[in-house]
Structure formats: C-alpha cells, structure tokens
N, C-alpha and C. Protein backbone atom coordinates (compact mmCIF):
# COMPACT_ATOMS: atom_id res chain seq x y z
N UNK A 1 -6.56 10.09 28.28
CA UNK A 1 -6.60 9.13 27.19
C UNK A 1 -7.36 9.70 25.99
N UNK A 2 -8.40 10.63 26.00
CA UNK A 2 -9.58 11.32 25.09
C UNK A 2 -8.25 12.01 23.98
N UNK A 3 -7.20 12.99 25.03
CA UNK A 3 -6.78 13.92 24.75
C UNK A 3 -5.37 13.12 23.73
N UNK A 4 -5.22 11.86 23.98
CA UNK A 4 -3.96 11.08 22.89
C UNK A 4 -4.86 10.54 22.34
N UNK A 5 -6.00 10.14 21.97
CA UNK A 5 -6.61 9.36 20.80
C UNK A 5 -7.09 11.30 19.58
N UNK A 6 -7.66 11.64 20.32
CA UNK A 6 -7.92 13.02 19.52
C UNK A 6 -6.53 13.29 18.57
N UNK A 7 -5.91 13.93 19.34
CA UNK A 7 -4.32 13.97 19.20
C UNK A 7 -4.02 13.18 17.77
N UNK A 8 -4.25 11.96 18.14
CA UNK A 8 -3.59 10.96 16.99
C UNK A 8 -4.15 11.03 16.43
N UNK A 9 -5.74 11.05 16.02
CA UNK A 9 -6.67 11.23 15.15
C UNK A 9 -6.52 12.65 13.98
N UNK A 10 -6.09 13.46 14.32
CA UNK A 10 -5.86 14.58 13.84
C UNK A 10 -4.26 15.07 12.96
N UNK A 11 -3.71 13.94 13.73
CA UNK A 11 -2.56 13.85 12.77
C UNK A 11 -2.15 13.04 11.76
N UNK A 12 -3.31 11.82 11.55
CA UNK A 12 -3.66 11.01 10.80
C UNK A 12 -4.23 11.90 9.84
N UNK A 13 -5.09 12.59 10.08
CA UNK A 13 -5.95 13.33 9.25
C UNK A 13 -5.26 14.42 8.65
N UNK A 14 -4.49 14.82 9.25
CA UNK A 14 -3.34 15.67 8.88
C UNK A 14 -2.68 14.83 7.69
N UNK A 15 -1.82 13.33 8.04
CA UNK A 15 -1.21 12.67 7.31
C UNK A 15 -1.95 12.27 5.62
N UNK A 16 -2.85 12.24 5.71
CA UNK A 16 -3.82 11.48 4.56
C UNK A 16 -4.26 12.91 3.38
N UNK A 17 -4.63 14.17 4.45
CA UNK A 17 -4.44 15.19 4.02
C UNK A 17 -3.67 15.61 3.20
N UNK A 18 -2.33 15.83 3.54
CA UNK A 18 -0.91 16.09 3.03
C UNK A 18 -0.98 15.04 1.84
N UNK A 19 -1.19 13.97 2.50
CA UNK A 19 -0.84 12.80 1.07
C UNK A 19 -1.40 13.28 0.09
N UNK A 20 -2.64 13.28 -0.02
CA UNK A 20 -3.48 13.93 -1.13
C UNK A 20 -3.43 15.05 -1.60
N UNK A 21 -3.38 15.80 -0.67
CA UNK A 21 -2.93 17.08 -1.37
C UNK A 21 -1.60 17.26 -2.55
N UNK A 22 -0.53 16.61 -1.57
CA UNK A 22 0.62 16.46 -2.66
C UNK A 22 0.64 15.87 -3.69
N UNK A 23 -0.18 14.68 -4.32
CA UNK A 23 -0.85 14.40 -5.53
C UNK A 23 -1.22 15.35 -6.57
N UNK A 24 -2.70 16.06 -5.67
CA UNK A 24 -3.21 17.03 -6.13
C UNK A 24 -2.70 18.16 -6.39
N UNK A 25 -1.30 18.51 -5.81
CA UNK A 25 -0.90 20.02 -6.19
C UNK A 25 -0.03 19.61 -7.46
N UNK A 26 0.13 17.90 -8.25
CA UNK A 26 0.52 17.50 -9.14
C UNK A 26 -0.03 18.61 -10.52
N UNK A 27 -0.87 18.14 -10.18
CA UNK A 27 -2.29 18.49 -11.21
C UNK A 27 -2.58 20.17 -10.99
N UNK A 28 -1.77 20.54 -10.47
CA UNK A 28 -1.60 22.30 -10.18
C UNK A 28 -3.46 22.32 -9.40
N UNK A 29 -4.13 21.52 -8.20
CA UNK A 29 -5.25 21.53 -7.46
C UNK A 29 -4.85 21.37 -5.99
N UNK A 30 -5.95 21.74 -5.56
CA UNK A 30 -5.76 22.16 -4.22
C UNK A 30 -7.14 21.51 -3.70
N UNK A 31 -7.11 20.24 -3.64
CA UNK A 31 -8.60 19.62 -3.30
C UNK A 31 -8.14 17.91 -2.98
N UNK A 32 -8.69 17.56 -1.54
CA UNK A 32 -8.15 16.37 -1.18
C UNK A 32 -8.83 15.04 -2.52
N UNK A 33 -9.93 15.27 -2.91
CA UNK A 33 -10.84 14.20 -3.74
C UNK A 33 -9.80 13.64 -5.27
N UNK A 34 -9.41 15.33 -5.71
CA UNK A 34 -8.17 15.35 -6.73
C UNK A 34 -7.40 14.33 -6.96
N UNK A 35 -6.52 14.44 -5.44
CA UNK A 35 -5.15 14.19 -4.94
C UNK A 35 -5.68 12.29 -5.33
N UNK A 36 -6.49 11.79 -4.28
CA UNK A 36 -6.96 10.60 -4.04
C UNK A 36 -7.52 9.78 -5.76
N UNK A 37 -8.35 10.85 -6.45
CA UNK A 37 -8.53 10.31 -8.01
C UNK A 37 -6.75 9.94 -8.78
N UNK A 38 -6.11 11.07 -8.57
CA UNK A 38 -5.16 10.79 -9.37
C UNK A 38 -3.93 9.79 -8.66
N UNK A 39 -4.08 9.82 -7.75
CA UNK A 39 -3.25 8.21 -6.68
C UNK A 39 -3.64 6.87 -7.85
N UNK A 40 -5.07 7.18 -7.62
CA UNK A 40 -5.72 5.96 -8.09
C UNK A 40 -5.71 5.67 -9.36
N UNK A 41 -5.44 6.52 -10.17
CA UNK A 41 -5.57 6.63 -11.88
C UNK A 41 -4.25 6.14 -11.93
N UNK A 42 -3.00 7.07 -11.33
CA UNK A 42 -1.62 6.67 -11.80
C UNK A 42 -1.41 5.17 -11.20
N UNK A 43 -2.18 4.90 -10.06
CA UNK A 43 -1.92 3.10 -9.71
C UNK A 43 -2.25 2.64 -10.80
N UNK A 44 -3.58 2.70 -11.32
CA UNK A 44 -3.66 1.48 -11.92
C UNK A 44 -3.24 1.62 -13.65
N UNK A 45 -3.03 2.40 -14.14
CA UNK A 45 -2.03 3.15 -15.37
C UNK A 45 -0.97 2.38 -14.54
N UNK A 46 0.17 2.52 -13.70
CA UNK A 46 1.12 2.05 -13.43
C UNK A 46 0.97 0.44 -13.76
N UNK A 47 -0.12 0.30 -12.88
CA UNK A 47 -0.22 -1.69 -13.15
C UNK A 47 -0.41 -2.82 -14.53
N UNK A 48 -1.22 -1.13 -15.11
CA UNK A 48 -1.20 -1.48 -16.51
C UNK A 48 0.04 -2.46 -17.23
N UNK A 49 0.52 -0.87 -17.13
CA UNK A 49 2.22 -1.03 -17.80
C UNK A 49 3.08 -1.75 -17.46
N UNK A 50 2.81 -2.27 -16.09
CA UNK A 50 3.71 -3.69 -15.69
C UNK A 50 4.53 -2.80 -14.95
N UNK A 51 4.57 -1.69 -14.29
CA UNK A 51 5.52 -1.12 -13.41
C UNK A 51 4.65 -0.66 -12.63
N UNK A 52 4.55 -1.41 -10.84
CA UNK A 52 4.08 -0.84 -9.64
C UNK A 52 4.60 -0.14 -8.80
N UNK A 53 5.85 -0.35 -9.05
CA UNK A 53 7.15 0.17 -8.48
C UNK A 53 7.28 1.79 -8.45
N UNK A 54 6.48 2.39 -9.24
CA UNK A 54 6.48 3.33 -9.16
C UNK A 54 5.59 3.90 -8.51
N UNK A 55 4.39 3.34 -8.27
CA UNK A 55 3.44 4.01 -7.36
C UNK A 55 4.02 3.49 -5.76
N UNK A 56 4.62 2.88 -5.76
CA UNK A 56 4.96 2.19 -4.53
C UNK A 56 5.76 3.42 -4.14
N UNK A 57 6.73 3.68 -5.04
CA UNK A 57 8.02 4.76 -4.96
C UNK A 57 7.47 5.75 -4.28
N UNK A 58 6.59 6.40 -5.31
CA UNK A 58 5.82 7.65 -4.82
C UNK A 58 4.96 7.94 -4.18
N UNK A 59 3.99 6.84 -3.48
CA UNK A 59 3.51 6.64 -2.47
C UNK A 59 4.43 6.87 -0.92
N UNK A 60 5.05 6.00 -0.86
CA UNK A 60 6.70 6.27 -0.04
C UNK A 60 6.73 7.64 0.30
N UNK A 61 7.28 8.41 -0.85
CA UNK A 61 7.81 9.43 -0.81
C UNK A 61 7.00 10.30 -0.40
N UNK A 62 5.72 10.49 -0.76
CA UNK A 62 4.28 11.06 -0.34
C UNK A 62 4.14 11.05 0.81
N UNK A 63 4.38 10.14 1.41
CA UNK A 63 3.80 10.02 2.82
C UNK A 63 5.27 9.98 3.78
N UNK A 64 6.24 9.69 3.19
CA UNK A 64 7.61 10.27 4.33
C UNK A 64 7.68 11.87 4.41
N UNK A 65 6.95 12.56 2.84
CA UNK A 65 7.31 13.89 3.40
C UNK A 65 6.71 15.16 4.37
N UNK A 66 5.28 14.52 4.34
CA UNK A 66 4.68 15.26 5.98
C UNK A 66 5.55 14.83 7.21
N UNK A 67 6.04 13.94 7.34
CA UNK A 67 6.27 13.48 8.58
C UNK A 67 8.28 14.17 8.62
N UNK A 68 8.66 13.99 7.75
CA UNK A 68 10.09 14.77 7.61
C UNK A 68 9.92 16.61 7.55
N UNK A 69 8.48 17.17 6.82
CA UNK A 69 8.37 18.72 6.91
C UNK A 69 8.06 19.09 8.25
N UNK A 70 7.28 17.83 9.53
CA UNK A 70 7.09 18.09 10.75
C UNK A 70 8.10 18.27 11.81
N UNK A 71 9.06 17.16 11.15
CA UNK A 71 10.18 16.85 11.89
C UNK A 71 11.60 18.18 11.79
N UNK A 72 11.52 18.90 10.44
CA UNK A 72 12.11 20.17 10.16
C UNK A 72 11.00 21.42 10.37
N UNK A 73 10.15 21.08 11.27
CA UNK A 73 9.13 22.59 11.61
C UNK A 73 9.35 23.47 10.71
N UNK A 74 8.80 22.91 9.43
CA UNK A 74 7.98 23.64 8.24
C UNK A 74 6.61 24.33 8.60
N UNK A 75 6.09 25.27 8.34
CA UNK A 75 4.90 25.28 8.50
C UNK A 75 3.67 24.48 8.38
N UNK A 76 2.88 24.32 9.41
CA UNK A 76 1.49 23.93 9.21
C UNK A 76 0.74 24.06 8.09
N UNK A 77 0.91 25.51 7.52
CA UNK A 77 -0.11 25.15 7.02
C UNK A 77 0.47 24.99 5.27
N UNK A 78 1.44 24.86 5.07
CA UNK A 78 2.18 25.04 3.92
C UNK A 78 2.10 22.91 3.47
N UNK A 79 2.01 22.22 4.97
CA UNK A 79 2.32 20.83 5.22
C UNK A 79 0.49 20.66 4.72
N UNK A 80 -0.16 20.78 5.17
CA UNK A 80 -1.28 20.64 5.20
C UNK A 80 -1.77 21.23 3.42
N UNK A 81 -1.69 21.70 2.99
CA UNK A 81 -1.82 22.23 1.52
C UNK A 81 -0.71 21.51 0.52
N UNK A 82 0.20 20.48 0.87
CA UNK A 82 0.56 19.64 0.05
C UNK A 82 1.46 20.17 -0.61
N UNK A 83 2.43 21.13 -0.18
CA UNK A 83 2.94 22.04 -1.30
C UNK A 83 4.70 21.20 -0.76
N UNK A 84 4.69 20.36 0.20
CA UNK A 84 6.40 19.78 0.60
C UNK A 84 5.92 18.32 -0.14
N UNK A 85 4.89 17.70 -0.58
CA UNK A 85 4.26 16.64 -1.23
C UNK A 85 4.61 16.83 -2.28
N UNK A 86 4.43 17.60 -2.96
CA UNK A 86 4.63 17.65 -4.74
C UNK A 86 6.01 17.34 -5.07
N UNK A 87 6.89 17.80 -4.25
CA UNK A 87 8.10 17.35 -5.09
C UNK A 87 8.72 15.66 -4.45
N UNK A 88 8.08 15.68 -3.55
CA UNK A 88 7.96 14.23 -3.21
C UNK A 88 7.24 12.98 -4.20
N UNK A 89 6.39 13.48 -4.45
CA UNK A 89 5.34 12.68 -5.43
C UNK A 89 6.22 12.83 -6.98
N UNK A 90 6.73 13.74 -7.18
CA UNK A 90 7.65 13.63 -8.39
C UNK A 90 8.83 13.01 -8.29
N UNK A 91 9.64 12.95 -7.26
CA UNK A 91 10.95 12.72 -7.12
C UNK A 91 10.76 11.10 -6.64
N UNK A 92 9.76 10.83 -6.24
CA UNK A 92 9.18 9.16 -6.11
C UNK A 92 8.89 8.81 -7.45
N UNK A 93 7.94 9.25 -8.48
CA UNK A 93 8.08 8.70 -9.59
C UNK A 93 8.92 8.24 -10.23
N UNK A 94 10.14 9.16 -10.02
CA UNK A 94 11.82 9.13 -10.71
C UNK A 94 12.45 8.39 -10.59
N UNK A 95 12.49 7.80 -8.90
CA UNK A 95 12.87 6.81 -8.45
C UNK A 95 12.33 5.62 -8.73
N UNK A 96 10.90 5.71 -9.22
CA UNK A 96 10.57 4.25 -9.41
C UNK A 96 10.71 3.84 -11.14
N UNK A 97 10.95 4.49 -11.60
CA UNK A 97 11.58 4.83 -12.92
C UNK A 97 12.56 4.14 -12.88
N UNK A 98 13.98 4.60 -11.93
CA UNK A 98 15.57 4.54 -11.94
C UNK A 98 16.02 3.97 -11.66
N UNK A 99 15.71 3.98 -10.26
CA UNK A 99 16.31 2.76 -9.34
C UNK A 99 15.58 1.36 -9.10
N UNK A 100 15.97 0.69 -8.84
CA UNK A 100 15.29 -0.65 -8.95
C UNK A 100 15.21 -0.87 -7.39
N UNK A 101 14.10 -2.05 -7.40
CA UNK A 101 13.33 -2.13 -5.98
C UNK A 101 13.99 -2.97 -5.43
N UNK A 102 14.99 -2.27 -4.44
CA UNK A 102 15.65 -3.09 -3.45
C UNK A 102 15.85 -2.58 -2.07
N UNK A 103 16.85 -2.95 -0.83
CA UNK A 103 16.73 -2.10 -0.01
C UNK A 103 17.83 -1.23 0.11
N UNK A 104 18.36 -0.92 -0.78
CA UNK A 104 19.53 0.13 -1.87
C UNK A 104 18.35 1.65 -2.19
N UNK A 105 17.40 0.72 -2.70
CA UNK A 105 16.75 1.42 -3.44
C UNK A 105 16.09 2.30 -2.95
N UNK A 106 15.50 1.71 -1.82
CA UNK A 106 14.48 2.57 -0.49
C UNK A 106 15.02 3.43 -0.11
N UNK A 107 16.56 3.28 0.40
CA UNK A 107 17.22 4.15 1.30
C UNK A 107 17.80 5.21 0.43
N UNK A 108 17.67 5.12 -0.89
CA UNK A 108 17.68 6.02 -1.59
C UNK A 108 16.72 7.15 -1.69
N UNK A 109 15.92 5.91 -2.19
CA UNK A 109 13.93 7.28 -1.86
C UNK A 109 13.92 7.79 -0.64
N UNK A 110 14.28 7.19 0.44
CA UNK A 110 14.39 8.17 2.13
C UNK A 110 15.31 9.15 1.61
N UNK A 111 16.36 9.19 1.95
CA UNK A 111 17.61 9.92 2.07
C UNK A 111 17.31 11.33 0.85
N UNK A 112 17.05 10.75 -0.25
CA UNK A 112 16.37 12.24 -1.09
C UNK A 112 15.36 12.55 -1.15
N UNK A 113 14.34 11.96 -0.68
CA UNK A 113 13.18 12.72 0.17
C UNK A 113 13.49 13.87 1.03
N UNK A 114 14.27 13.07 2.20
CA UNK A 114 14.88 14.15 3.00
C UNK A 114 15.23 15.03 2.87
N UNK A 115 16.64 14.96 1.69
CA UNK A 115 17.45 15.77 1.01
C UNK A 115 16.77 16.84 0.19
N UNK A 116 15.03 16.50 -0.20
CA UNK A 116 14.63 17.54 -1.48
C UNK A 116 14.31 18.36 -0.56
N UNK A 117 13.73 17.79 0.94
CA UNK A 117 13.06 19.23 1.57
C UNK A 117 13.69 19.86 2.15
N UNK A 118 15.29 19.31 2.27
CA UNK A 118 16.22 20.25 3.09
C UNK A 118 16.70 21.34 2.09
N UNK A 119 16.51 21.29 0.98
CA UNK A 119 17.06 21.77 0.00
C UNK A 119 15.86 22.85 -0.34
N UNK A 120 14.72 22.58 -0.39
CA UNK A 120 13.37 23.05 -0.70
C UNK A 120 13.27 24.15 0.29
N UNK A 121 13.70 23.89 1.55
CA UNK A 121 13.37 24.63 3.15
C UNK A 121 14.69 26.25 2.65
N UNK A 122 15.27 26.22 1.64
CA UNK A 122 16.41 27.17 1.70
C UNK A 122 15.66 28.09 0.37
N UNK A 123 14.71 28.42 0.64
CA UNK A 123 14.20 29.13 -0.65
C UNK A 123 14.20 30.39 -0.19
C-alpha cells in the first residue's frame, strides 16, 4: 500500500510539475514558481476581459498533455521540463479564443491536443 500511495504521489508531482513548467517554457523559463505566476496573471487578465474560457481552455490542454506524452512514451525527462506543455498551453489559448465553450468544443481541445503531440513526436 506505501509502494501505490508513493507511486501516486510522485506522479502527481510529476503532473503539477509538467503543468507549470509548460506555462513557464511560455515565457522561454524553466522554473516551476514562473509557470504557476504566469497561470495566475493570465487567469486573472483573462477574467478581467470577460473571457475565462480561455484559461479554462489552456488549463485543459496543460494538463491533458503530460498524461497523453506518458501515454505515447515520450521521454521523462523532456515531460517533466514542460517542453510537450508549451504547445499545449498555446494551442489551448487558441481554442479558447475560437471555439466556443461547448462539448463540441472540448472534444476539440482533446483531439488536437492529442493531434499536436502526435505531430510534435515526428521531429
């Protein structure tokens, strides 16, 4: 039981990691604190402007793409340095820009999420 709570603990940490990082490699940085300031700046700039939809988008997208670079055995440590995040965190903005918030809309942000890193993985 030690050895599945550890386990999960570490891939959480992994997960939150990645998130931030992929923010942060926005901002051309490589530092989890970055990643987490500028989440928080573009939320509430987003809320400002009367569009949440976009942090929602790219939040989404942020955090489906560790778990889709794991699922295509990308590297560790490439996942962990936020570098399959960045174009997630951009291509979520776009979407929350474009498409409008429906469940049209979601399966859109999945499906080219997916699609950027299958595309990304052929470099």
């Amino acid at each position: 039981m030690y050895e599945v709570c550890v386990t999960f603990y570490m891939r959480v940490k992994q997960v939150i990691t990645s998130f931030s990082k992929g923010y942060s490699q926005v901002l051309l940085q490589n530092n989890v604190v970055s990643g987490l300031f500028f989440f928080l700046a573009t939320g509430i700039a987003f809320f400002n402007m009367g569009h949440p939809e976009i942090l929602y988008f790219s939040a989404i997208s942020a955090a489906l793409s560790p778990f889709f670079a794991w699922y295509l055995r990308y590297p560790d440590e490439e996942i962990n340095e936020g570098i399959w995040g960045y174009n997630a965190v951009l291509y979520g903005i776009a979407c929350g820009m474009l498409v409008p918030v429906s469940v049209s809309g979601i399966a859109v942000l999945i499906v080219g999420t997916l699609e950027m890193l299958l595309l990304m993985g052929f470099r």
